[in-house]
Protein backbone atom coordinates (compact mmCIF):
# COMPACT_ATOMS: atom_id res chain seq x y z
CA UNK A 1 9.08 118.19 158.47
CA UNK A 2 11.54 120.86 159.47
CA UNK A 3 14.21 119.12 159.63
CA UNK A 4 13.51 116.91 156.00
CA UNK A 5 13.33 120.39 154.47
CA UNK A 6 16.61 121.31 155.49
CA UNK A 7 18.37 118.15 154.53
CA UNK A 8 16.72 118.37 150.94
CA UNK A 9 18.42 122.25 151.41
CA UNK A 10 22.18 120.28 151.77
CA UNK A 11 21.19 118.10 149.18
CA UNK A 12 20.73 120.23 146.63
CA UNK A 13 24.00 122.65 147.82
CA UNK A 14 26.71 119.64 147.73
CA UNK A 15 24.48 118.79 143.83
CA UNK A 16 25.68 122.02 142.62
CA UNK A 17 29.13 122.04 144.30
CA UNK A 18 29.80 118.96 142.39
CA UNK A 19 28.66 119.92 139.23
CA UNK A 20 30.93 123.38 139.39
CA UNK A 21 34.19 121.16 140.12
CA UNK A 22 33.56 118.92 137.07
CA UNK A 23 32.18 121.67 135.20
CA UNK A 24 36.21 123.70 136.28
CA UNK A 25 38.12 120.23 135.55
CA UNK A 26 36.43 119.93 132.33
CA UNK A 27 37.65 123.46 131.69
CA UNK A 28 40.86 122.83 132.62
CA UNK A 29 41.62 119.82 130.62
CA UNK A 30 40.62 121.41 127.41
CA UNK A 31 43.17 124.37 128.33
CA UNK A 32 45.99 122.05 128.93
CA UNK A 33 45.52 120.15 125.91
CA UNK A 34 45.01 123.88 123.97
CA UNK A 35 48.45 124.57 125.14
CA UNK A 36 50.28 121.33 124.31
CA UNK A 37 48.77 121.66 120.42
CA UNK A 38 50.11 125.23 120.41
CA UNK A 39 53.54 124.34 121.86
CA UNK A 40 53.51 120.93 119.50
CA UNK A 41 52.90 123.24 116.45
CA UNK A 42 56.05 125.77 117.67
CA UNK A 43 58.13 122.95 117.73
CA UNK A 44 57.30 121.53 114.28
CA UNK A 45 57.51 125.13 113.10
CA UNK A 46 61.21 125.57 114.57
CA UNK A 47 62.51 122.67 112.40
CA UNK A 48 64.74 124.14 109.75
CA UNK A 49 63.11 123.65 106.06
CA UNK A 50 65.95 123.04 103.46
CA UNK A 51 65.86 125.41 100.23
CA UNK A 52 66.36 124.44 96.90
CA UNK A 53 68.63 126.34 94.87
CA UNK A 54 68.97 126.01 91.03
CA UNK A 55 71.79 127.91 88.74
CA UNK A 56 70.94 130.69 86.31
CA UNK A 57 71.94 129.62 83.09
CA UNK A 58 71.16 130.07 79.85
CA UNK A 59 67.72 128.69 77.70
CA UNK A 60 65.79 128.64 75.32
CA UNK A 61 62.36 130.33 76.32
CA UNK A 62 59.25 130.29 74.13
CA UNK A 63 56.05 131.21 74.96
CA UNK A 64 52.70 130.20 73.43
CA UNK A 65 48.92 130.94 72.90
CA UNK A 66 46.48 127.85 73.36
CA UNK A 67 42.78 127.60 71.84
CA UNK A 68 40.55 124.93 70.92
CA UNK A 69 39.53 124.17 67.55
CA UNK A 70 38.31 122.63 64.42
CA UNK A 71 39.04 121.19 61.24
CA UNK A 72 37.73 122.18 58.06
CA UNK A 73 38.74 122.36 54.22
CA UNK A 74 40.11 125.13 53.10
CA UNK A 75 37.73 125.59 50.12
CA UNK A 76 34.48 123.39 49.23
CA UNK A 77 33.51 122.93 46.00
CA UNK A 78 29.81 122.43 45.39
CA UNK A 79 28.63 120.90 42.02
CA UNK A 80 25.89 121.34 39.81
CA UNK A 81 24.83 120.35 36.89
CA UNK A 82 24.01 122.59 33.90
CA UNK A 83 21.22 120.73 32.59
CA UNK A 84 18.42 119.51 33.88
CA UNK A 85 17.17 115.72 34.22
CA UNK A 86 17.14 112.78 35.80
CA UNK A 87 20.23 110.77 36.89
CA UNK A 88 21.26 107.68 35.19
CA UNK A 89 24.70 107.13 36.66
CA UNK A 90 26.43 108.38 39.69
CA UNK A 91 30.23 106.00 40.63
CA UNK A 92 31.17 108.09 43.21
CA UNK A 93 30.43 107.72 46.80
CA UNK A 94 31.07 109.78 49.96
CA UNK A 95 34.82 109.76 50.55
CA UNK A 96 36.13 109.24 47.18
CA UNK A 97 38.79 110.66 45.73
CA UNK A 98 39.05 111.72 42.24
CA UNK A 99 41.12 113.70 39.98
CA UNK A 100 40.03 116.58 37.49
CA UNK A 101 37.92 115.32 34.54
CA UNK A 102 36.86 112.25 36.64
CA UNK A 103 32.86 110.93 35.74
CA UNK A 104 30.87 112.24 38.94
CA UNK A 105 27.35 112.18 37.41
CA UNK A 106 25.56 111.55 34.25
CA UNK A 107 22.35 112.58 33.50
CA UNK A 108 19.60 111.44 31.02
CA UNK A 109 21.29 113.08 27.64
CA UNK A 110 18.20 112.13 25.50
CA UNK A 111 16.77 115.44 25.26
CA UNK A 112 19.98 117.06 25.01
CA UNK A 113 20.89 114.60 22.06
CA UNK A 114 18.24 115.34 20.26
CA UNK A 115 18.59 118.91 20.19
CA UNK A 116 22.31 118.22 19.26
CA UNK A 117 20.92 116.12 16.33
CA UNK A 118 18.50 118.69 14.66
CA UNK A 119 21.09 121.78 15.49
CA UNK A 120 23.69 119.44 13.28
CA UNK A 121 20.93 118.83 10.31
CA UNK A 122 20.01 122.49 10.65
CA UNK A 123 23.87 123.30 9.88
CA UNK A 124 24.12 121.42 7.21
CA UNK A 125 20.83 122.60 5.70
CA UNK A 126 22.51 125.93 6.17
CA UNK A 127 25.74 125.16 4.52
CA UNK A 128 24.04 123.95 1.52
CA UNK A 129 21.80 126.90 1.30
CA UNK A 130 24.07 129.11 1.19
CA UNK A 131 26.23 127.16 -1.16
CA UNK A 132 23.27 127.46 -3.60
CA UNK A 133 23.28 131.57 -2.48
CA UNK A 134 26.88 131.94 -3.54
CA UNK A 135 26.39 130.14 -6.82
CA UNK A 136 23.98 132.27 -7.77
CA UNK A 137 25.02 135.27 -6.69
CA UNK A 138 28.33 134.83 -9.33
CA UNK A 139 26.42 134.00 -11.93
CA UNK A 140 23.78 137.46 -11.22
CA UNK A 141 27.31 138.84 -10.85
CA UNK A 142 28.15 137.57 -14.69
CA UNK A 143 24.94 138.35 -16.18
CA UNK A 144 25.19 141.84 -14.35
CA UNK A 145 28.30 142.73 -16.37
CA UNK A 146 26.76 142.01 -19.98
CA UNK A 147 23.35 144.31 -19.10
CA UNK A 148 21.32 140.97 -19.23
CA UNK A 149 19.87 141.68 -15.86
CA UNK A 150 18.97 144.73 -14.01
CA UNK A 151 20.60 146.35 -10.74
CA UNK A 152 17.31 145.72 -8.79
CA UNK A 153 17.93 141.71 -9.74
CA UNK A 154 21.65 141.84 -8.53
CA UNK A 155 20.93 143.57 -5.35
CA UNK A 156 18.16 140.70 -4.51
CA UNK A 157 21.40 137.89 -5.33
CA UNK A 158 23.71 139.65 -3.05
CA UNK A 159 20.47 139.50 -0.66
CA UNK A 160 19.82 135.93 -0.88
CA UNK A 161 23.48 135.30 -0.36
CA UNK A 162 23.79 137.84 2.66
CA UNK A 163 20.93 135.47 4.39
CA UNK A 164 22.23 132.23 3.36
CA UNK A 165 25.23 132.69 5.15
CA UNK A 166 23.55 134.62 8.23
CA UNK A 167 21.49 131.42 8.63
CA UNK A 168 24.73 129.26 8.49
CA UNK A 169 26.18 131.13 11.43
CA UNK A 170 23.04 130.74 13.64
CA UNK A 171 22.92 127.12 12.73
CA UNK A 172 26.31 126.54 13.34
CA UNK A 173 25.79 128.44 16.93
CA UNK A 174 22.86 126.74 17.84
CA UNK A 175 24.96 123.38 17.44
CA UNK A 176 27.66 124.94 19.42
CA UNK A 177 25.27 125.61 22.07
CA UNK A 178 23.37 121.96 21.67
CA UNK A 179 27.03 120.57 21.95
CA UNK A 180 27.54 122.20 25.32
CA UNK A 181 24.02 121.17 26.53
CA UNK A 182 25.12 117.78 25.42
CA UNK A 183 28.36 117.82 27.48
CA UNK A 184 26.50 119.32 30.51
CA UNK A 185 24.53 116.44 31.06
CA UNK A 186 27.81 114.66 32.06
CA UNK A 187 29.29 116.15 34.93
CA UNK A 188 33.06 115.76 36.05
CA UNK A 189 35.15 116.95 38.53
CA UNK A 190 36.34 120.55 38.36
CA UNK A 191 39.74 119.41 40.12
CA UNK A 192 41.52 117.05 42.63
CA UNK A 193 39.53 116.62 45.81
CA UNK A 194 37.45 114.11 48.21
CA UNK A 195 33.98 113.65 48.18
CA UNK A 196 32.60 115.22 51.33
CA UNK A 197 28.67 115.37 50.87
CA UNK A 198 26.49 113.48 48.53
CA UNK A 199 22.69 114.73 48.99
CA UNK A 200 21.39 113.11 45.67
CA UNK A 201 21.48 109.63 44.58
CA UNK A 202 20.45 107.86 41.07
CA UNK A 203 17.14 108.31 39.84
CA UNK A 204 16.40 111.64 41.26
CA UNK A 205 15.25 114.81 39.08
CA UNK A 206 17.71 117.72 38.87
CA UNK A 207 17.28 121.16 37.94
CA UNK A 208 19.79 123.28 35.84
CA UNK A 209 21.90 125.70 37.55
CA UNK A 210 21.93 128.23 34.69
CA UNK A 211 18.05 128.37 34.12
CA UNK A 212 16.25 127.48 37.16
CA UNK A 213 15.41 130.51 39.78
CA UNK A 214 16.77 128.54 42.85
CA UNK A 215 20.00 127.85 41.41
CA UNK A 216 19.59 124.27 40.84
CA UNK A 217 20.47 121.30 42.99
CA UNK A 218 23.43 120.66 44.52
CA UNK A 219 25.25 117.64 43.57
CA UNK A 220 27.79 116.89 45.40
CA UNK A 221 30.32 118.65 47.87
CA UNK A 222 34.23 118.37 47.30
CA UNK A 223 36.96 119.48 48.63
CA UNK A 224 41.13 119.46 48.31
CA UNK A 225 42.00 118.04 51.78
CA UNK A 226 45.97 117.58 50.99
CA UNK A 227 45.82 120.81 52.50
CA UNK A 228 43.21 122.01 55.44
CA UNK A 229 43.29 124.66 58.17
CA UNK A 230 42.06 124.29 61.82
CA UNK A 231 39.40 127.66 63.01
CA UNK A 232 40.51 128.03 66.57
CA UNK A 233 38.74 130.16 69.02
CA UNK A 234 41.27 132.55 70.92
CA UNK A 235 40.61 134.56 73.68
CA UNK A 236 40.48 138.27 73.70
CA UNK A 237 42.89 138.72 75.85
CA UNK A 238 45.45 136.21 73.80
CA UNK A 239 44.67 138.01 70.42
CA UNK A 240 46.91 140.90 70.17
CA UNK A 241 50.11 138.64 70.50
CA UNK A 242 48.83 136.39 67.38
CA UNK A 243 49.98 137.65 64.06
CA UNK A 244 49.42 135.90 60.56
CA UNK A 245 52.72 133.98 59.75
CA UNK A 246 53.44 132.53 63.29
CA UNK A 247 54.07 128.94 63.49
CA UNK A 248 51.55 126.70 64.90
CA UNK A 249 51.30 123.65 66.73
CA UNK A 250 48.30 121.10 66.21
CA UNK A 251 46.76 118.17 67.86
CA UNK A 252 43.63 116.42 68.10
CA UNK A 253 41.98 114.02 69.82
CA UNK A 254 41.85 111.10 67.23
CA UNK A 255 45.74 111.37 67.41
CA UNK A 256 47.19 112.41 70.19
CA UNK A 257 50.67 111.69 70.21
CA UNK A 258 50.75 112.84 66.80
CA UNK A 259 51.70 116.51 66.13
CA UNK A 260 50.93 119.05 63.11
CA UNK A 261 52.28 121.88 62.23
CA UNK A 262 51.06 124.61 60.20
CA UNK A 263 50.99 128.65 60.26
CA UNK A 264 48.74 131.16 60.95
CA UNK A 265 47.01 132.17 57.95
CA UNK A 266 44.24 134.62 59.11
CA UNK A 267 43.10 136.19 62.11
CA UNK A 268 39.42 137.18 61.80
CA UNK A 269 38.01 140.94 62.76
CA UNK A 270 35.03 139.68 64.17
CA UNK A 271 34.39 138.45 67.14
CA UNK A 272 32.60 134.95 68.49
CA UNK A 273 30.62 135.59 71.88
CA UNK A 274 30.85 131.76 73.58
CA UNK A 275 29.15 131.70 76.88
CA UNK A 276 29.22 135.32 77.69
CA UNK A 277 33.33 135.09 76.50
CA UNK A 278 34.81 136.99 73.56
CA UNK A 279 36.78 135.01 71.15
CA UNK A 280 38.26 135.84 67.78
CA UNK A 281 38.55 132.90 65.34
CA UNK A 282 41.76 132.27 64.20
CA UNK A 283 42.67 130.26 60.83
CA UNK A 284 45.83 128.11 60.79
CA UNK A 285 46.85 126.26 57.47
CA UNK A 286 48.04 122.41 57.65
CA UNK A 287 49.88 120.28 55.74
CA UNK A 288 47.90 117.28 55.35
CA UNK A 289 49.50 114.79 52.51
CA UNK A 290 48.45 111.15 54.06
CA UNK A 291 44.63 112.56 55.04
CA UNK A 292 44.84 112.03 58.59
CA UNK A 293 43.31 115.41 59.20
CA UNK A 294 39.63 114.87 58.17
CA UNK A 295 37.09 117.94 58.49
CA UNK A 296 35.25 118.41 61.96
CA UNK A 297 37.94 116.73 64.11
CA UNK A 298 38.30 118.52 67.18
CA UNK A 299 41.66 119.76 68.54
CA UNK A 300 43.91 121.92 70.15
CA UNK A 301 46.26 124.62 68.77
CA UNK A 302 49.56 126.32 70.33
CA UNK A 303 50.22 129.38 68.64
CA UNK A 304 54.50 130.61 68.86
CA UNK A 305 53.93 134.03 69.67
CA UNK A 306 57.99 134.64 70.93
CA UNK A 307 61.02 132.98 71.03
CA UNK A 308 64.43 134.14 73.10
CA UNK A 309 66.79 131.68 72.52
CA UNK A 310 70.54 131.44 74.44
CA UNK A 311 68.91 133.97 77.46
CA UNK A 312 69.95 134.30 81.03
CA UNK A 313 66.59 132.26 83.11
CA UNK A 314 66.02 131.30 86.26
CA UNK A 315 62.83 128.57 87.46
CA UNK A 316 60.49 131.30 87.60
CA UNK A 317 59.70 129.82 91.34
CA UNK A 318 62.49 132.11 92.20
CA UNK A 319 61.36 135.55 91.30
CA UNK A 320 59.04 137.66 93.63
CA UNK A 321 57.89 141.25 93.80
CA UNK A 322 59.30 143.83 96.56
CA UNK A 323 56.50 143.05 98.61
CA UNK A 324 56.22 139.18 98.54
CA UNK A 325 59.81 139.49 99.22
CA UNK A 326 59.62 140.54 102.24
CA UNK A 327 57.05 138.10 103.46
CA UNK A 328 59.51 135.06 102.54
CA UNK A 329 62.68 137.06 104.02
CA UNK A 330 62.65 135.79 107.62
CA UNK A 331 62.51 132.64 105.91
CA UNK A 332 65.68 133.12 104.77
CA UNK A 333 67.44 134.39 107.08
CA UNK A 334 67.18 137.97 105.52
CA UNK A 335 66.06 141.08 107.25
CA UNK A 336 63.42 142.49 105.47
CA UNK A 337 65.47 146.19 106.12
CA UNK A 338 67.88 144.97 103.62
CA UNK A 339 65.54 144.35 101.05
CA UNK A 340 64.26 147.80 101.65
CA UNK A 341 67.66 149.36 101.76
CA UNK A 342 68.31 147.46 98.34
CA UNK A 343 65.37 149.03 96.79
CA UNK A 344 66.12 152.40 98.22
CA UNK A 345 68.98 152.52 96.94
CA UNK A 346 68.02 151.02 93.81
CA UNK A 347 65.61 154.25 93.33
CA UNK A 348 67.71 156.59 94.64
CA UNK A 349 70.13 155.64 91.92
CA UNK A 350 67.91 156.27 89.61
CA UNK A 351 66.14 158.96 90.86
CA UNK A 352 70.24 160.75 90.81
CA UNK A 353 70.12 159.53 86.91
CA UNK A 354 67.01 161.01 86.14
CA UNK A 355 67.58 164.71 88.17
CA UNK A 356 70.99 164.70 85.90
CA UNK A 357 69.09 164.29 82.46
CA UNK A 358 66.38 166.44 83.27
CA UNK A 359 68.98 169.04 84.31
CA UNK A 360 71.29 168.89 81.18
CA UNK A 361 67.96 168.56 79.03
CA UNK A 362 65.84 171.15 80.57
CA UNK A 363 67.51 173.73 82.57
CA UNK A 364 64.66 175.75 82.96
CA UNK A 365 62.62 173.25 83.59
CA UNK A 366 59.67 173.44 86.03
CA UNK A 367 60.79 172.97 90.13
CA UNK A 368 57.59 171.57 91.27
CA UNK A 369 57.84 168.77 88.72
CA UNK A 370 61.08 167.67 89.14
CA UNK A 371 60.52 167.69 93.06
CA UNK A 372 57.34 165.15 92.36
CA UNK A 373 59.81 163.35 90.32
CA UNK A 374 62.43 162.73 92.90
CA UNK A 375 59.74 161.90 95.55
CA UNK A 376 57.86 159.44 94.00
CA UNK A 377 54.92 161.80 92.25
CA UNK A 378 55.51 160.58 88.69
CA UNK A 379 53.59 157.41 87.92
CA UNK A 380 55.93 156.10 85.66
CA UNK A 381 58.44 155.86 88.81
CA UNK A 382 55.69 154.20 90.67
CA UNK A 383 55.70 151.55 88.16
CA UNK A 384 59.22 151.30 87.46
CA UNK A 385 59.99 151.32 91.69
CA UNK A 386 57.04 149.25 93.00
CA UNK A 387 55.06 151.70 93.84
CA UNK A 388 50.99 151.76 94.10
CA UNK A 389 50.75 150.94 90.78
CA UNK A 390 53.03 148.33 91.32
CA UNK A 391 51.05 146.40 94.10
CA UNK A 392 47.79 147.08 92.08
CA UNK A 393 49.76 145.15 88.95
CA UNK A 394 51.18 142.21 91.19
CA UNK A 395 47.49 141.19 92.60
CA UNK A 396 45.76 141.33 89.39
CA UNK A 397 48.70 139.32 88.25
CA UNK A 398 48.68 136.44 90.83
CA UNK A 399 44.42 136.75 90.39
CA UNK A 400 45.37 135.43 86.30
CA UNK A 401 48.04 132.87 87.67
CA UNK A 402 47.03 131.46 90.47
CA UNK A 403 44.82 129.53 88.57
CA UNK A 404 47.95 127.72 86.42
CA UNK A 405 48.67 125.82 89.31
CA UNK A 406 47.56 125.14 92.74
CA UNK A 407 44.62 127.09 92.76
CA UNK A 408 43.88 130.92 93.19
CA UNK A 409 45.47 130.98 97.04
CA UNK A 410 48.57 129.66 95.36
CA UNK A 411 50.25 132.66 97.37
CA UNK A 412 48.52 133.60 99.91
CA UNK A 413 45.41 131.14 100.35
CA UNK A 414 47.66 128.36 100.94
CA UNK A 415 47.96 126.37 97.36
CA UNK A 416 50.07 123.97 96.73
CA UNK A 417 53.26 124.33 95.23
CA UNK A 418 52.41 124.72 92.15
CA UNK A 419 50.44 127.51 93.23
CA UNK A 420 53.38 129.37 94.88
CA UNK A 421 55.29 129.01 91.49
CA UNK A 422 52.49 130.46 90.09
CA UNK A 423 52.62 133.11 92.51
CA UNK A 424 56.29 134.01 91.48
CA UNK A 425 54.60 135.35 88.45
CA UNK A 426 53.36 138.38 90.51
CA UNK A 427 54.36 141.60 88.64
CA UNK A 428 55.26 140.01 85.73
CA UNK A 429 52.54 140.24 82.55
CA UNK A 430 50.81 137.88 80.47
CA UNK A 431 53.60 137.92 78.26
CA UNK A 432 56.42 138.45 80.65
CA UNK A 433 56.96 141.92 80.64
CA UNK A 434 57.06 143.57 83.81
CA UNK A 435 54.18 145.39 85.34
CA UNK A 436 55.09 146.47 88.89
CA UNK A 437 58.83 147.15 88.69
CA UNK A 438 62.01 145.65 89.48
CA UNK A 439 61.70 142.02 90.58
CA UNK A 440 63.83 140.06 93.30
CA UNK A 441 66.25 136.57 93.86
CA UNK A 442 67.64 135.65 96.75
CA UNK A 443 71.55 134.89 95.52
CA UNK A 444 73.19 132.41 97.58
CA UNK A 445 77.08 132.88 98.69
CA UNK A 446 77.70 130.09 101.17
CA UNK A 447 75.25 129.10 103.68
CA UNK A 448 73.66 133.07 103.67
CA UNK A 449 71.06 134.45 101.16
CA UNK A 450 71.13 137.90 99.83
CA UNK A 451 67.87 139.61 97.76
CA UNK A 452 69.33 140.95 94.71
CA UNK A 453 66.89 143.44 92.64
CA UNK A 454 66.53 142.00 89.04
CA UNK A 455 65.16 143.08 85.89
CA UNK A 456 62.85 140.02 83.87
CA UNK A 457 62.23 139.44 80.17
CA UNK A 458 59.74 136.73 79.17
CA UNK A 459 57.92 133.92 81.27
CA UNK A 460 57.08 130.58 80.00
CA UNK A 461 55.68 129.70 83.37
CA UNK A 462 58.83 127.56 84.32
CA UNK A 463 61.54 129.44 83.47
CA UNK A 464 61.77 133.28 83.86
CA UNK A 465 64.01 135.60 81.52
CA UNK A 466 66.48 137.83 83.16
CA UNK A 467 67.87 140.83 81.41
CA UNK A 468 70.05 142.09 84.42
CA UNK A 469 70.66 141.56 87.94
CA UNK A 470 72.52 138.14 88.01
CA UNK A 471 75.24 136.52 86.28
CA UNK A 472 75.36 132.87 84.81
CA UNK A 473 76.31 130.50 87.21
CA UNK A 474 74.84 132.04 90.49
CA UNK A 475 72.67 130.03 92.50
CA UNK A 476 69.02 131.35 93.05
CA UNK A 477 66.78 130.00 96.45
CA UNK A 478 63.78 128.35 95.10
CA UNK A 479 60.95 129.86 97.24
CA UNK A 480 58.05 127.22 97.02
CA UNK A 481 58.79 125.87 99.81
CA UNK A 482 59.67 128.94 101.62
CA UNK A 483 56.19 130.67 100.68
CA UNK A 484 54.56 127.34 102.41
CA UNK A 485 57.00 127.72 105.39
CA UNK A 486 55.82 131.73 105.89
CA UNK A 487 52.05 130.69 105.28
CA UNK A 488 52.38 128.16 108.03
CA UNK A 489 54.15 130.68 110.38
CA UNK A 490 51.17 133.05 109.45
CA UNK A 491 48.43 130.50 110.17
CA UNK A 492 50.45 129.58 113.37
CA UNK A 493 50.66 133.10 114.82
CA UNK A 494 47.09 133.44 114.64
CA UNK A 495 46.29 129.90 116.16
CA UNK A 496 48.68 131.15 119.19
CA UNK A 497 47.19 134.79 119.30
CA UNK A 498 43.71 133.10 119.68
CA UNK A 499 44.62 130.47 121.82
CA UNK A 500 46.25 133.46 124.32
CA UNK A 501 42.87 134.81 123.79
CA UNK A 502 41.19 131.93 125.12
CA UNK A 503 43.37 130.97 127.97
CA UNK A 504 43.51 134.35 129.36
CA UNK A 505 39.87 134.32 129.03
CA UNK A 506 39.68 130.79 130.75
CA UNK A 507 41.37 131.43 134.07
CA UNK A 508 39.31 134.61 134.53
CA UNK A 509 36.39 133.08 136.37
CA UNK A 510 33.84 133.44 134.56
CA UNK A 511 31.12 136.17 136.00
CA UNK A 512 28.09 133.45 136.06
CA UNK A 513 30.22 130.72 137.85
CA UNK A 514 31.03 133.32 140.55
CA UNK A 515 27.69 134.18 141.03
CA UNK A 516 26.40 130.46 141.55
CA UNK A 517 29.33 129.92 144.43
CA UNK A 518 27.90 133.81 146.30
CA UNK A 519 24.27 132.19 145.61
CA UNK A 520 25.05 128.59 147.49
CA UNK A 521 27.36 130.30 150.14
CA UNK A 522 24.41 132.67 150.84
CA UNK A 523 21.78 129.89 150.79
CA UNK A 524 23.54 128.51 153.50
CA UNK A 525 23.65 131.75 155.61
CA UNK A 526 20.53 131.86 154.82
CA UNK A 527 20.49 134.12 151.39
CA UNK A 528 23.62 136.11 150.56
C-alpha cells in the first residue's frame, strides 16, 4: 500500500508537468503569431501612398438651401350660390377647366321667376299710376290758375303725384333686385381656373350665402393653376440665408428628371415644430403653363442663396485647419514645426500690423490692453489665429459635416472618404465663411509639399473658395487619402503599444505558474 501511494504521488507530478509545458507552448505560439501580425501591419504601413493633386483654378461656386415640400394653388376660389334651392344642372366635374362666365351650376329659378314676374307687373302698375298722377296734377295746376279750385285741392295733386312716382321707384327697385335673384340662381365662374373640389352634386338643397347664418354651402372649389407655389419646410438653421426674390429650384417625385423653376415669394414668421424640429415654411412661386404641377405633389426645393462666379477654388478635400494639419503632415513629408513656424509667423505679422495701427490711432492708449493684444488675450485674434475659439469652431464644424459624407468619424472615427472631404470643412461655416481662422494647402513644387496658410470664401462642399494664399495654376495635395493613411498609422501605434504590453507581460512568468512548479518541486521533497 505504501508503495501504490507513492506511485499515484509521481503520477499526478509528471500530470501537472505536462499540462504546464502545453499550457507555456500554447503561450508561446499565440506570442509569435502576435508579433508577425504587428510586423505584417508595419510593413503594409511603410508602403508609400500616392497623393492626388488637383490645380487651383477658377469656378463657378454656388451654394444652396434644400427643404421638402408641397404643392398648392396659389389662391382657391370657393363658390356659392346667392340663392337658395335645389340643383337642376351642374356640367362641370372635378378637374375641369373653364373660363370666366362659364355655366357651373343652375339652380331651380321658379321661385326666383316668379318674383321677377310680379316685381315687372308691379312696375308697370307703377308707371301707369303715376302717369295718371302727372295728368292730373297739370290739369289741378290749370284749374289752380283761374281760382276754380282751392290751394288745399292743389297741394293734395302735387301729393298724389309725389306718391305715384315714389311707388314707381320702389317697383322699379324691387325688379332690379328680383332680376339679380333671378341671375343668382345661375352660377358661373368668377374667372379662369380648374375645378379642384366638388362636394355637391344635382338634386341637392342649397342655402343662400347672403341670407343664411352659416354662410351657405359651398359649391365648388377652383383654382388658377397656370401659376402655383410649392410651401417648403426649411430648417432653422437654413432660414436666415433665404430671402424673398432668390431663385429656386423644384422637383418632385411624379417627375423627376424634370426641373422647375420659380422664386421665392414669401418666407413665413412663424414657425412649424415637426418632430421636436423648428421649421419655417417657405413659399416659392412656379410657372406652371402645361399643368404638370398639380396641388399636393410632394417635392423637393433648392433655394440659390449665393453665387461667386470666375473665383479662385480648390476641391475642398484640400483645405484643413492648423490643427488637422498637423496630423496629416508626416504624411507628407512635412514637419509639423514648419507648419507652426508658418503660423507664427503668420500672427506675428499681424500682430506687428495691428501694434502699428493701434499706435498711430491711439497713442495714449491703454498698455495692459495692447500687451493682451500682442499675446493672444483678444478673442478676436483667437479666432482670426486658431486659437481656442478656433478649435471649439472646427469640432462643432466637422460634428455638422461629417454627416455629408462618410459618416460622423469622417475625420477622426475612420469614415470613408467621403467623410474625410467632409472633414476638410473643419473651420469653415455653414455658409463658407471662416470660423476658426486661417486655413491650410499643402502646395506642391516638385516631388516636396509645403503648407501654405490660406484665407477661404464660400464652400459648396466640393469646391472651396480661396480669397488669398495661392495663385491659379498651383497644384494642391488632395488629403483623403492622406487623412486615411494617418488614421491607420494611429490605429497601428496603438495595436503595437498594446501588443508590447502583452508580450512584455507574456515572458514574465506569470506569479501562479511559478507557484505550481515550487508546489510540485516541494511535493517531491516532501512539501516545499
Amino acid at each position: 500500500m505504501r508503495f501504490d501511494s507513492s506511485s499515484n504521488q509521481m503520477k499526478d507530478i509528471k500530470n501537472a508537468s505536462l499540462f504546464y509545458s502545453r499550457w507555456i507552448t500554447r503561450r508561446a505560439t499565440l506570442l509569435s503569431l502576435a508579433v508577425v501580425a504587428v510586423v505584417g501591419c508595419k510593413k503594409k504601413t511603410d508602403t508609400a501612398i500616392a497623393i492626388e493633386t488637383a490645380p487651383v483654378e477658377r469656378r463657378t461656386i454656388l451654394l444652396s438651401v434644400q427643404a421638402n415640400g408641397t404643392v398648392e394653388p396659389v389662391n382657391i376660389v370657393e363658390v356659392k350660390s346667392k340663392a337658395s334651392g335645389t340643383i337642376t344642372r351642374m356640367p362641370v366635374d372635378i378637374g375641369a377647366n373653364v373660363k370666366a362666365g362659364d355655366l357651373l351650376v343652375q339652380i331651380d329659378p321658379r321661385d326666383v321667376q316668379n318674383q321677377y314676374n310680379q316685381a315687372a307687373a308691379d312696375v308697370s302698375a307703377a308707371t301707369v299710376q303715376r302717369a295718371t298722377a302727372l295728368a292730373q296734377r297739370n290739369r289741378s295746376a290749370e284749374l289752380y290758375k283761374e281760382k276754380i279750385i282751392t290751394a288745399q285741392e292743389m297741394d293734395a295733386a302735387n301729393l298724389d303725384y309725389a306718391n305715384a312716382n315714389s311707388n314707381l321707384i320702389k317697383a322699379q327697385t324691387n325688379l332690379s333686385i328680383a332680376r339679380v335673384r333671378l341671375e343668382d340662381a345661375t352660377v358661373r365662374a368668377p374667372t379662369n381656373g380648374t375645378i379642384i373640389e366638388k362636394p355637391v352634386s344635382e338634386g341637392m338643397v342649397i342655402t343662400s350665402a347672403t341670407s343664411s347664418a352659416s354662410g351657405g354651402t359651398t359649391i365648388l372649389k377652383m383654382a388658377d393653376l397656370s401659376k402655383v407655389r410649392m410651401r417648403a419646410f426649411v430648417n432653422e438653421t437654413d432660414i436666415g440665408n433665404v430671402k424673398a426674390g432668390q431663385a429656386a429650384t423644384v422637383t418632385v417625385d411624379a417627375f423627376p428628371n424634370r426641373r422647375f423653376f420659380g422664386l421665392v415669394e414669401q418666407v413665413e414668421p412663424e414657425a412649424v415644430v415637426q418632430s421636436s424640429v423648428t421649421m419655417f415654411p417657405v413659399l416659392v412661386s412656379l410657372e406652371n403653363f402645361d399643368g404638370a404641377l398639380k396641388p399636393g405633389m410632394n417635392g423637393q426645393v433648392i433655394m440659390e442663396v449665393a453665387r461667386h462666379d470666375n473665383v479662385l477654388a480648390v476641391p475642398s478635400d484640400a483645405v484643413r485647419s492648423a490643427r488637422d494639419a498637423n496630423v496629416v503632415a508626416p504624411v507628407l513629408g512635412v514637419s509639423p514645426d514648419s507648419i507652426r513656424a508658418v503660423f507664427a509667423a503668420l500672427r506675428q505679422g499681424r500682430g506687428g500690423a495691428q501694434r502699428g495701427a493701434a499706435s498711430s490711432t491711439a497713442p495714449g492708449a491703454d498698455t495692459s490692453a495692447r500687451r493682451a493684444r500682442q499675446f493672444g488675450g483678444d478673442s478676436s485674434a483667437r479666432r482670426r489665429f486658431g486659437g481656442a475659439a478656433s478649435s471649439t469652431a472646427s469640432s462643432t464644424a466637422r460634428g455638422r459635416f461629417g454627416r455629408q459624407g462618410g459618416g460622423a468619424g469622417g475625420f477622426q472615427g475612420g469614415g470613408g472618404a467621403g467623410g474625410a472631404a467632409a472633414a476638410a470643412q473643419a473651420g469653415i461655416g455653414a455658409f463658407g465663411g471662416t470660423v476658426g481662422g486661417p486655413m491650410v494647402v499643402f502646395v506642391k513644387k516638385g516631388d516636396k509639399y509645403s503648407p501654405r496658410p490660406v484665407r477661404v470664401g464660400i464652400s459648396d462642399f466640393d469646391y472651396t473658395e480661396i480669397l488669398s494664399g495661392v495663385t491659379e495654376g498651383e497644384q494642391v495635395a488632395l488629403l483623403g487619402a492622406a487623412v486615411l493613411q494617418a488614421q491607420r498609422e494611429q490605429v497601428q501605434s496603438r495595436v503595437r503599444a498594446g501588443a508590447g504590453g502583452g508580450l512584455q507581460q507574456q515572458t514574465t512568468p506569470a506569479p501562479g505558474a511559478g507557484g505550481g512548479g515550487g508546489g510540485g518541486r516541494g511535493g517531491r521533497g516532501g512539501g516545499g
